[in-house]
Protein backbone atom coordinates (compact mmCIF):
# COMPACT_ATOMS: atom_id res chain seq x y z
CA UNK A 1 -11.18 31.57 61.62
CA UNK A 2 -13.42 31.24 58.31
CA UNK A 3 -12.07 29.21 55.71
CA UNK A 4 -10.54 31.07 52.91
CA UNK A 5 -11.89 30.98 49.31
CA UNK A 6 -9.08 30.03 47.11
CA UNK A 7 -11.37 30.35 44.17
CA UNK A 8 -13.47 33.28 42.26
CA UNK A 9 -16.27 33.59 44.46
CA UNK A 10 -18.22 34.12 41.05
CA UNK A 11 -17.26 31.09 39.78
CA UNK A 12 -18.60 29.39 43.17
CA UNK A 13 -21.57 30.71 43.21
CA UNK A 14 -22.28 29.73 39.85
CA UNK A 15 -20.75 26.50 39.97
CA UNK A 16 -22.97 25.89 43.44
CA UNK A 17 -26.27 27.25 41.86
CA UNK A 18 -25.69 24.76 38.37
CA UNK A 19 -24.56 21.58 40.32
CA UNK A 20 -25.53 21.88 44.15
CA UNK A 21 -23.94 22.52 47.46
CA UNK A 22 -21.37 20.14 47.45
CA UNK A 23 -19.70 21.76 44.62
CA UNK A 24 -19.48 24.68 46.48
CA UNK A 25 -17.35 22.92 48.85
CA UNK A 26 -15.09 21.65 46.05
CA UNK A 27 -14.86 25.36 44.82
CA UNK A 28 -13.14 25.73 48.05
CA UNK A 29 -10.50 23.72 47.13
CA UNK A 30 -6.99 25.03 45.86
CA UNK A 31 -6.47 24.94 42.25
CA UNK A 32 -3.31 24.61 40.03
CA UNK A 33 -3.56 28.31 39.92
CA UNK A 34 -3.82 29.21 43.56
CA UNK A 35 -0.96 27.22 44.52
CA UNK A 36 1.03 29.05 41.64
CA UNK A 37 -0.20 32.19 43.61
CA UNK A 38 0.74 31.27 46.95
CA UNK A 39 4.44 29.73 45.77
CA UNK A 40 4.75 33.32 44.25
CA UNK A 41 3.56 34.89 47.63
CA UNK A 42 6.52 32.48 49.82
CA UNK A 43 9.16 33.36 47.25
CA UNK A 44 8.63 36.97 47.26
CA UNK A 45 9.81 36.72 50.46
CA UNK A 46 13.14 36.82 49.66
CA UNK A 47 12.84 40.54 48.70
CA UNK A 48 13.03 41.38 52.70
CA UNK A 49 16.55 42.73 52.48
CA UNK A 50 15.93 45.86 54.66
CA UNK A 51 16.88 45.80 58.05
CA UNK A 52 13.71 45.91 60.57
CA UNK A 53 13.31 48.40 63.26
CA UNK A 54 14.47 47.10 66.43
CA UNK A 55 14.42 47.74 70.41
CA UNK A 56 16.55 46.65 73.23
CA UNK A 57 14.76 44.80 76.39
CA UNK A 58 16.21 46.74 79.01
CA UNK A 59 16.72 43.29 81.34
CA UNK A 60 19.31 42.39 84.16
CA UNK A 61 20.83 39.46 82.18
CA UNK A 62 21.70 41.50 78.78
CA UNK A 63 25.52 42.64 78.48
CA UNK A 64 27.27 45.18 76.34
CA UNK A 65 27.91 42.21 73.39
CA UNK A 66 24.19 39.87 74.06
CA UNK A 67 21.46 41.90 73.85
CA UNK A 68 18.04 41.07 74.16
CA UNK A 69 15.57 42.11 71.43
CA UNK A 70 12.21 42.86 69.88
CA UNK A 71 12.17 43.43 66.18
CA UNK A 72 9.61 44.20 63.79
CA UNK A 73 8.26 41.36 62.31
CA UNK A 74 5.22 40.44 59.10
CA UNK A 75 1.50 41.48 60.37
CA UNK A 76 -0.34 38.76 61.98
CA UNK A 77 -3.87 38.26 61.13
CA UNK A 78 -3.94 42.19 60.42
CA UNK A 79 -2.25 42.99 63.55
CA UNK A 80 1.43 44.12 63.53
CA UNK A 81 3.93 41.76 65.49
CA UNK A 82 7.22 41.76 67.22
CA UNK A 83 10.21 39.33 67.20
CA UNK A 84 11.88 38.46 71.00
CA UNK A 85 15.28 37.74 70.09
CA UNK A 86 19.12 37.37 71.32
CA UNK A 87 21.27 39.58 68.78
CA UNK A 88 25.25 38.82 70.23
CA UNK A 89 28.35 40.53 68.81
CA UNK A 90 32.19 38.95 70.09
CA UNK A 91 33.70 40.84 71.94
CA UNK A 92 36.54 42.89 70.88
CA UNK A 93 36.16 42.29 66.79
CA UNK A 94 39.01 42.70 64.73
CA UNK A 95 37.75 44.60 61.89
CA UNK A 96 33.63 42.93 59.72
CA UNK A 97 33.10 39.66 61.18
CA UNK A 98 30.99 37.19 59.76
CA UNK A 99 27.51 36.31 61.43
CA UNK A 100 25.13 33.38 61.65
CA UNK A 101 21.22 33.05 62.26
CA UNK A 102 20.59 30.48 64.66
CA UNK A 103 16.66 28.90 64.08
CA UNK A 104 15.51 26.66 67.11
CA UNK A 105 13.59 23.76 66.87
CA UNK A 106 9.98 23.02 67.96
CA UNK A 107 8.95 24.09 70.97
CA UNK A 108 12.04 25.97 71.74
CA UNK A 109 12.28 30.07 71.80
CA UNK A 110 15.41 32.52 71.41
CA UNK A 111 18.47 30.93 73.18
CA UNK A 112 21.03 33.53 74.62
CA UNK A 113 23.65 30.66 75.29
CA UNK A 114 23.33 29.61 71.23
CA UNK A 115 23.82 33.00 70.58
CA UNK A 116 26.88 33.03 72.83
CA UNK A 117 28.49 29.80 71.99
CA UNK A 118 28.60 31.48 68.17
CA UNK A 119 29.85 34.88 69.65
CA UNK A 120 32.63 33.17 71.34
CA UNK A 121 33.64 31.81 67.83
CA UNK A 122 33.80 35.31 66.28
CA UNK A 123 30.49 35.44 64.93
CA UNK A 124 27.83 37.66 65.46
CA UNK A 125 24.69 35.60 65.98
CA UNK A 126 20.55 35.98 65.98
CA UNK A 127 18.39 33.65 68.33
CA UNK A 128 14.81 34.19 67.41
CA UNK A 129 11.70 33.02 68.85
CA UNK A 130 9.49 31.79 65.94
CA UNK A 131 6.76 30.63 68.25
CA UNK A 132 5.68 33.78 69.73
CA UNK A 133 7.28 33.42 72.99
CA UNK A 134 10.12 34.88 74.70
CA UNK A 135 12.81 33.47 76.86
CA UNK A 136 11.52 33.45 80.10
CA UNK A 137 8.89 31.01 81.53
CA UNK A 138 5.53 31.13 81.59
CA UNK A 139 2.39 28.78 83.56
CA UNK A 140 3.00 26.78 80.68
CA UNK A 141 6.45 26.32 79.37
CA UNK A 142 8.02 29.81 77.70
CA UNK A 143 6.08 33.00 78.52
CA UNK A 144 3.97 34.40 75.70
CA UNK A 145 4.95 37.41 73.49
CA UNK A 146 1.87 39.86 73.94
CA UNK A 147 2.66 41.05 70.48
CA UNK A 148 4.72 37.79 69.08
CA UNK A 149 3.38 35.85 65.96
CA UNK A 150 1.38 32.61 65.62
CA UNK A 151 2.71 29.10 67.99
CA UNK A 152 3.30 26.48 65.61
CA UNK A 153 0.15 24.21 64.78
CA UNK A 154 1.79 21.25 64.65
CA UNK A 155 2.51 19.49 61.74
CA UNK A 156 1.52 22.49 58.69
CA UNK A 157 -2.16 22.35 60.43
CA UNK A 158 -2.78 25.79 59.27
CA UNK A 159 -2.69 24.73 55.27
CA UNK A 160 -6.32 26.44 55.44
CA UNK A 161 -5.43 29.95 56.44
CA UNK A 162 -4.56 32.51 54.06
CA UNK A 163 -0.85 32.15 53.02
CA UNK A 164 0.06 35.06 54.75
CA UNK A 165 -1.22 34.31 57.95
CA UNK A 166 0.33 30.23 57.91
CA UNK A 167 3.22 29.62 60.51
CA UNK A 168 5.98 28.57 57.89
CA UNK A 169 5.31 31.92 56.26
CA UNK A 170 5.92 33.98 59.34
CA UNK A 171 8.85 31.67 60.39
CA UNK A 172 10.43 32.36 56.84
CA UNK A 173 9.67 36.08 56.60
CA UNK A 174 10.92 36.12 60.60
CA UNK A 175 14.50 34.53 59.81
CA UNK A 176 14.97 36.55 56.92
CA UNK A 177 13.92 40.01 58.59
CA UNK A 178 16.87 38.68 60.89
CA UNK A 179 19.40 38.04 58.37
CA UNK A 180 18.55 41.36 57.10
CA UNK A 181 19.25 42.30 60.78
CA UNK A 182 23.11 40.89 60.90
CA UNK A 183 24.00 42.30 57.52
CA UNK A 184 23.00 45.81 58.28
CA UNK A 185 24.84 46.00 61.70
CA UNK A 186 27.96 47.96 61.44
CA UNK A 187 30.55 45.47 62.94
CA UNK A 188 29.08 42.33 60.21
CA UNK A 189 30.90 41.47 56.90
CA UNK A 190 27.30 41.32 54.73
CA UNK A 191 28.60 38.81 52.47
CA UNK A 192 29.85 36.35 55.17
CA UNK A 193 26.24 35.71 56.89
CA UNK A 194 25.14 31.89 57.19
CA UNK A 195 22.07 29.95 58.79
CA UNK A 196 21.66 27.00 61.23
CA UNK A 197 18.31 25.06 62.17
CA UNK A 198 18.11 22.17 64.36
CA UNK A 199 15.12 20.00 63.78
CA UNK A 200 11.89 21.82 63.20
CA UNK A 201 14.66 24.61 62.40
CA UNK A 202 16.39 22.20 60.27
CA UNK A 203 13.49 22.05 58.25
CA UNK A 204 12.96 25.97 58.35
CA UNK A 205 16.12 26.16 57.40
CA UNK A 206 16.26 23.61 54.08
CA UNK A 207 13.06 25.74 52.69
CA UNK A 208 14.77 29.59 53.54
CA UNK A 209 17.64 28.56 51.66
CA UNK A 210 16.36 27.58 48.92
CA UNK A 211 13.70 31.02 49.10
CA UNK A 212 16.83 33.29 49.61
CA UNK A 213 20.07 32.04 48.44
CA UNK A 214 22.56 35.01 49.40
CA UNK A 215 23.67 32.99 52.76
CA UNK A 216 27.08 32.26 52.69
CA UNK A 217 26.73 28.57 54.16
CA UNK A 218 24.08 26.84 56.31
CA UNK A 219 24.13 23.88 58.95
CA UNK A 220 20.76 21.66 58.99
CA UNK A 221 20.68 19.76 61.96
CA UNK A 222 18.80 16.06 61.63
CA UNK A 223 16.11 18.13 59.44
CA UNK A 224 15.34 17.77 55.59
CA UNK A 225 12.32 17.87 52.88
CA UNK A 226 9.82 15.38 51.80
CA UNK A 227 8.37 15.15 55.09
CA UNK A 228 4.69 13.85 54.15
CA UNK A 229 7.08 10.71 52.50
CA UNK A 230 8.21 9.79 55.95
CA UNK A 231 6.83 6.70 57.28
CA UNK A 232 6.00 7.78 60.76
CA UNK A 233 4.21 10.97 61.99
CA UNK A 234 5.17 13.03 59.57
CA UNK A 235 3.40 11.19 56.68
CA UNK A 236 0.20 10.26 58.94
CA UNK A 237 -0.21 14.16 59.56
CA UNK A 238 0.50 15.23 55.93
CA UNK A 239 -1.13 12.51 53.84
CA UNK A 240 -3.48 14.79 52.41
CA UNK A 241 -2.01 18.17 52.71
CA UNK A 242 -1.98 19.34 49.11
CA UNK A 243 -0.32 23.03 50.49
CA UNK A 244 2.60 21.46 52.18
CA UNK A 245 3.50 19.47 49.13
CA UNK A 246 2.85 22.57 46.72
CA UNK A 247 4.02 24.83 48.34
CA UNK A 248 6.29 24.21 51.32
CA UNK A 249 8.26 21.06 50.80
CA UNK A 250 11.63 22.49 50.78
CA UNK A 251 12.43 19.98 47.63
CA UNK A 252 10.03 22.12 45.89
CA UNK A 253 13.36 24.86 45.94
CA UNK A 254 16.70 22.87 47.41
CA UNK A 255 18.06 23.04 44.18
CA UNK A 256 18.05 26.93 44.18
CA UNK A 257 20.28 26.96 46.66
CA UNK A 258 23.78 27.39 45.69
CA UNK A 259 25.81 27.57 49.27
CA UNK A 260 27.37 25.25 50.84
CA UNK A 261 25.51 22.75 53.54
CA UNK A 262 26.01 20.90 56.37
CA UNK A 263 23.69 18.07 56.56
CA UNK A 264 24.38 16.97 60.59
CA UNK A 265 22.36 14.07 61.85
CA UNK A 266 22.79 10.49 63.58
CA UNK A 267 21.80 7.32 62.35
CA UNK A 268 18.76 6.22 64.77
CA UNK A 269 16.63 9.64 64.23
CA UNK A 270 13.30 8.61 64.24
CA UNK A 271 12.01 11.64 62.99
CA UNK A 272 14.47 11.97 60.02
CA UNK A 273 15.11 9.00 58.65
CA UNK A 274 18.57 8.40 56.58
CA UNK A 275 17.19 7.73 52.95
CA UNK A 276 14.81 10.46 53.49
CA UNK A 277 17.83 13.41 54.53
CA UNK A 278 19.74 11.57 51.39
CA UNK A 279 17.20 12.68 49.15
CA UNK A 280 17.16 16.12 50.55
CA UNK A 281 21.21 16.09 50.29
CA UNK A 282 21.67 14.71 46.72
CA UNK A 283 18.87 17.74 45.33
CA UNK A 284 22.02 20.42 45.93
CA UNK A 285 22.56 20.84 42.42
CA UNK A 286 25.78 23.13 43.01
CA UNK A 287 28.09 24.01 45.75
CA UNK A 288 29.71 21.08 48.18
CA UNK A 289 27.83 19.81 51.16
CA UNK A 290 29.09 17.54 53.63
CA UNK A 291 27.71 14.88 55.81
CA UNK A 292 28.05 14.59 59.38
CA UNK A 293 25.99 11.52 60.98
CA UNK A 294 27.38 10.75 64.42
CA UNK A 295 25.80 7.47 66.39
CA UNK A 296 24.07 7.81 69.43
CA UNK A 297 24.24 11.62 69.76
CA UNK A 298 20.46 11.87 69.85
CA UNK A 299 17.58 14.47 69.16
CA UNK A 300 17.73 17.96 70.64
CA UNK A 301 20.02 20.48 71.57
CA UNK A 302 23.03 18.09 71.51
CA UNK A 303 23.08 18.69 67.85
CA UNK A 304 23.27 22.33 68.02
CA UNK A 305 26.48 23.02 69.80
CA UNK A 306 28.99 21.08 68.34
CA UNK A 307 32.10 21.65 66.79
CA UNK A 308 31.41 20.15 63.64
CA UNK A 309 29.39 22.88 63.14
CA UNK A 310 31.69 25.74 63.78
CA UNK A 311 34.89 24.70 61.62
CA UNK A 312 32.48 23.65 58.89
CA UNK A 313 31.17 27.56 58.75
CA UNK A 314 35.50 28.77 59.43
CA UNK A 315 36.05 26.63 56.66
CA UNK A 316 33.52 27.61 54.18
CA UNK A 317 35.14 31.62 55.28
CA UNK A 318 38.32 30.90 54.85
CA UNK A 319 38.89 28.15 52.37
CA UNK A 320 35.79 28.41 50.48
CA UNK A 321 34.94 24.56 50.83
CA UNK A 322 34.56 22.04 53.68
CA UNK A 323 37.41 20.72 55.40
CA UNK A 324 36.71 17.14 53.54
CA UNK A 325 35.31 16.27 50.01
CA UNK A 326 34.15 12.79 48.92
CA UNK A 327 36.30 12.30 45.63
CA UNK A 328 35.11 8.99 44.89
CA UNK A 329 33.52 5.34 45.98
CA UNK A 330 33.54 2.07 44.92
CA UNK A 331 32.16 -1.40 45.66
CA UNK A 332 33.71 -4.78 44.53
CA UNK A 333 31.77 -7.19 45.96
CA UNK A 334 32.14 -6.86 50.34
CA UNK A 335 34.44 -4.51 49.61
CA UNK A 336 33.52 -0.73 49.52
CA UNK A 337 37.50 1.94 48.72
CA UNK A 338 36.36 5.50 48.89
CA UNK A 339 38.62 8.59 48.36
CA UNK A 340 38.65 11.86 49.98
CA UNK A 341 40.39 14.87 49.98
CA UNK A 342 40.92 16.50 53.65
CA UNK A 343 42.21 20.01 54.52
CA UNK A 344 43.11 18.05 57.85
CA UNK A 345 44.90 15.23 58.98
CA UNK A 346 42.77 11.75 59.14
CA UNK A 347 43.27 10.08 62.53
CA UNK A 348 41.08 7.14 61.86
CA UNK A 349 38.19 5.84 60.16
CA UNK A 350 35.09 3.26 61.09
CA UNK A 351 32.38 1.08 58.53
CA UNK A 352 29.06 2.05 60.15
CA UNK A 353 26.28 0.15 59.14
CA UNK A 354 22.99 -2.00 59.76
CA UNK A 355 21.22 -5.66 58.59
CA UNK A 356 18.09 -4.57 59.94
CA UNK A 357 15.11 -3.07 57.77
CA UNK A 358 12.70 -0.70 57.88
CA UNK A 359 12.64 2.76 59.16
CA UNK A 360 16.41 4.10 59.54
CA UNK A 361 15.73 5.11 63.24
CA UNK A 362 14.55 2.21 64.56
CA UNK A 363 17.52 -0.37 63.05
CA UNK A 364 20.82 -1.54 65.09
CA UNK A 365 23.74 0.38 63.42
CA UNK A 366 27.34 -1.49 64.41
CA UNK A 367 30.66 0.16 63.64
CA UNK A 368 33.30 -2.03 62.17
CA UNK A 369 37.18 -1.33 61.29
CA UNK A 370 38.10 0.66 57.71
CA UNK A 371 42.25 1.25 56.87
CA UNK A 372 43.33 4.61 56.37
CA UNK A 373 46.27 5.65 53.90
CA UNK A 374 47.41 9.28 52.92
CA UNK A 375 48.84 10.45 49.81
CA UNK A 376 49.23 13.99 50.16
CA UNK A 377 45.90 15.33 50.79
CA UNK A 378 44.23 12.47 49.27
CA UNK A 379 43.07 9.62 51.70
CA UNK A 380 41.78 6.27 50.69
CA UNK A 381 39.77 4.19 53.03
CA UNK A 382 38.68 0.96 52.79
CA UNK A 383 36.64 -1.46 54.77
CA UNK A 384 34.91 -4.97 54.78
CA UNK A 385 30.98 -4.87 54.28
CA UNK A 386 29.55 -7.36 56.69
CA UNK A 387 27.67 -9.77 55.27
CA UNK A 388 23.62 -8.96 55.02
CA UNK A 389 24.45 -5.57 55.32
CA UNK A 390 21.45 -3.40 54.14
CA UNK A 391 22.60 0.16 54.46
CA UNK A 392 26.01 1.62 55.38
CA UNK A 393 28.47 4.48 55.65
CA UNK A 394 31.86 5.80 56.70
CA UNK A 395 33.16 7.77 59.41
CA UNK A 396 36.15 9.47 59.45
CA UNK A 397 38.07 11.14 62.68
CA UNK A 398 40.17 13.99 62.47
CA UNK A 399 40.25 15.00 66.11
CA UNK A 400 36.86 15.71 67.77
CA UNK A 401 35.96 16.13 64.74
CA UNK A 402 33.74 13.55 62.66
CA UNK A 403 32.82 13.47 58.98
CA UNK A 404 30.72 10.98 57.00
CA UNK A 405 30.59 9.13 53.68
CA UNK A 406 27.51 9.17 51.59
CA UNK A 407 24.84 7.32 52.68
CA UNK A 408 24.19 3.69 50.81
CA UNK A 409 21.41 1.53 50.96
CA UNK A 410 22.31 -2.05 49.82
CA UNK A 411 18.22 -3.21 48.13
């Protein structure tokens, strides 16, 4: 694929014919200006509010409530393209029900039994693939969509093509075509539609909502911004990417995004360090989010099925705010009192925290004892900080389900 001109070609030619080739190559360069233009040309996206045209696959495994799907998607290169997708209604609705888009992580396609899982909880629910595959296997992995969209190129190693044409473009444009989807189907409430990414969809989904605020909620599983911060791949492969940091770093936007979140993660993520889905959290500048870091559940699919998940959506439908709120914290010396107010009963609560340094992921992270005391729907809990204690939080239980402090590093 040539290499785009980001610049006049006028002012190139001149600049090349005054100074010598190499300036041409400078020309080439995105200026101040042209990442203006291509910011303009993601954040348009959110004007994709009418539904696209869509077919059933006629396929043994559909049923009358999961459907499989192709739907139109953004052109390609020039070339038109179409969406494989799960689209899944519950069965036997009572009256608008409220819907979620479910956004996969890398290397994963459209997942009927996500779609399901959400469908079984009253939702209708969207599975797409966003790496131009479909669900079924191929020689290598998931068989390719003849007319799907680009496969990811690794870490934002498109930042040369034209905007238009870059993956994080057509993944954006894709899951909001697919929003536009749920709210247009006659069985969805349009004003009760969230979204859900697990890792590479985690980060998908921390830069859609801040493109295209109208979800109700959304659910980020272990993914955030600043990813060219990270010390680990994700800085290595985007140390010099001037068009991630310009235009796609979802911090660029977070604070546009006025729902409420879900941050879900564990402590020893390698590839989404604590500090680094902190900073991500604390850009919210209005609605509540909650924090949900639960040790050992490791990277994948376990994070997508939980039910964390689901009663943090129920309650954002049907109280309008998590199920708990962080009121307040305090330190006195090795002794950290913090003060929450829970829509459900507290069954217990743990210290979690580390001594080690360095990368979040790669420290031991020990679980110590923290008292528990009600007053009304207030609870205080407070714990010992062990001593040496570098960064720390706190869990609390109310039946399967788990619920975290903020994050605190100790420098």
């Amino acid at each position: 694929m040539p290499k785009p001109s980001y610049s006049s070609p006028l002012v190139a030619l001149l600049t090349g014919l005054l100074l010598g080739s190499s300036s041409l190559l400078a020309a080439d360069q995105p200026t101040a200006a042209d990442f203006k233009a291509m910011r303009a040309e993601v954040e348009a996206l959110s004007k994709l509010t009418q539904a696209p045209k869509y077919e059933v696959v006629d396929r043994p495994d559909a049923t009358p409530n999961l459907k499989p799907i192709l739907y139109t998607g953004p052109d390609f290169e020039g070339k038109p393209t179409k969406v494989f997708a799960w689209l899944g209604t519950p069965e036997n609705p009572k009256g608008k029900v409220p819907a979620i888009v479910l956004v996969h992580g890398g290397g994963g396609t459209a997942s009927k039994d996500w779609v399901k899982i959400w469908t079984d909880q009253g939702f209708a629910a969207i599975s797409m693939s966003l790496e131009g595959h479909t669900d079924q296997k191929g020689d290598k992995g998931h068989a390719r969509n003849p007319e799907g969209g680009p496969v990811r190129p690794g870490v934002y190693g498109d930042q040369t093509a034209p905007i238009k044409d870059q993956w994080m473009y057509q993944c954006v444009a894709n899951v909001t075509l697919a929003a536009a989807l749920l709210r247009d189907l006659p069985e969805v409430d349009p004003d009760k539609v969230g979204i859900m990414g697990v890792s590479w969809g985690g980060i998908i989904t921390a830069t859609v909502i801040g493109i295209d605020p109208r979800y109700t909620f959304a659910i980020s599983v272990y993914g955030c911004g600043g990813l060219d911060k990270i010390p680990n791949h994700y800085e290595k492969t985007l140390a010099n990417n001037d068009v991630y940091r310009e235009v796609w770093d979802s911090h660029l936007r977070l604070e546009n995004a006025k729902m409420p979140i879900l941050w879900l993660s564990w402590p020893q993520d390698k590839h989404f360090p604590m500090d680094a889905l902190t900073l991500s959290r604390n850009l919210k500048s209005t609605g509540d989010s909650m924090l949900c870091l639960i040790p050992e559940m490791g990277h994948g699919g376990k994070g997508g099925d939980r039910e964390d998940s689901y009663t943090f959506a129920k309650n954002i439908l049907q109280d309008g705010r998590p199920w708990l709120l962080q009121k307040s914290q305090k330190v006195a010396g090795s002794k950290i009192q913090a003060t929450f107010d829970s829509l459900k009963p507290i069954d217990s609560a743990v210290l979690v925290s580390t001594t080690d340094s360095g990368i979040t992921g790669s420290r031991t992270w020990v679980e110590s004892p923290a008292n528990v005391s009600p007053f009304g729907s207030q609870w205080t809990v407070k714990a010992d900080i062990p001593a040496g204690t570098t960064a720390y939080f706190l869990n609390l239980k109310s039946g399967p389900l788990t619920a975290s402090s903020d994050y605190t590093e100790i420098k």
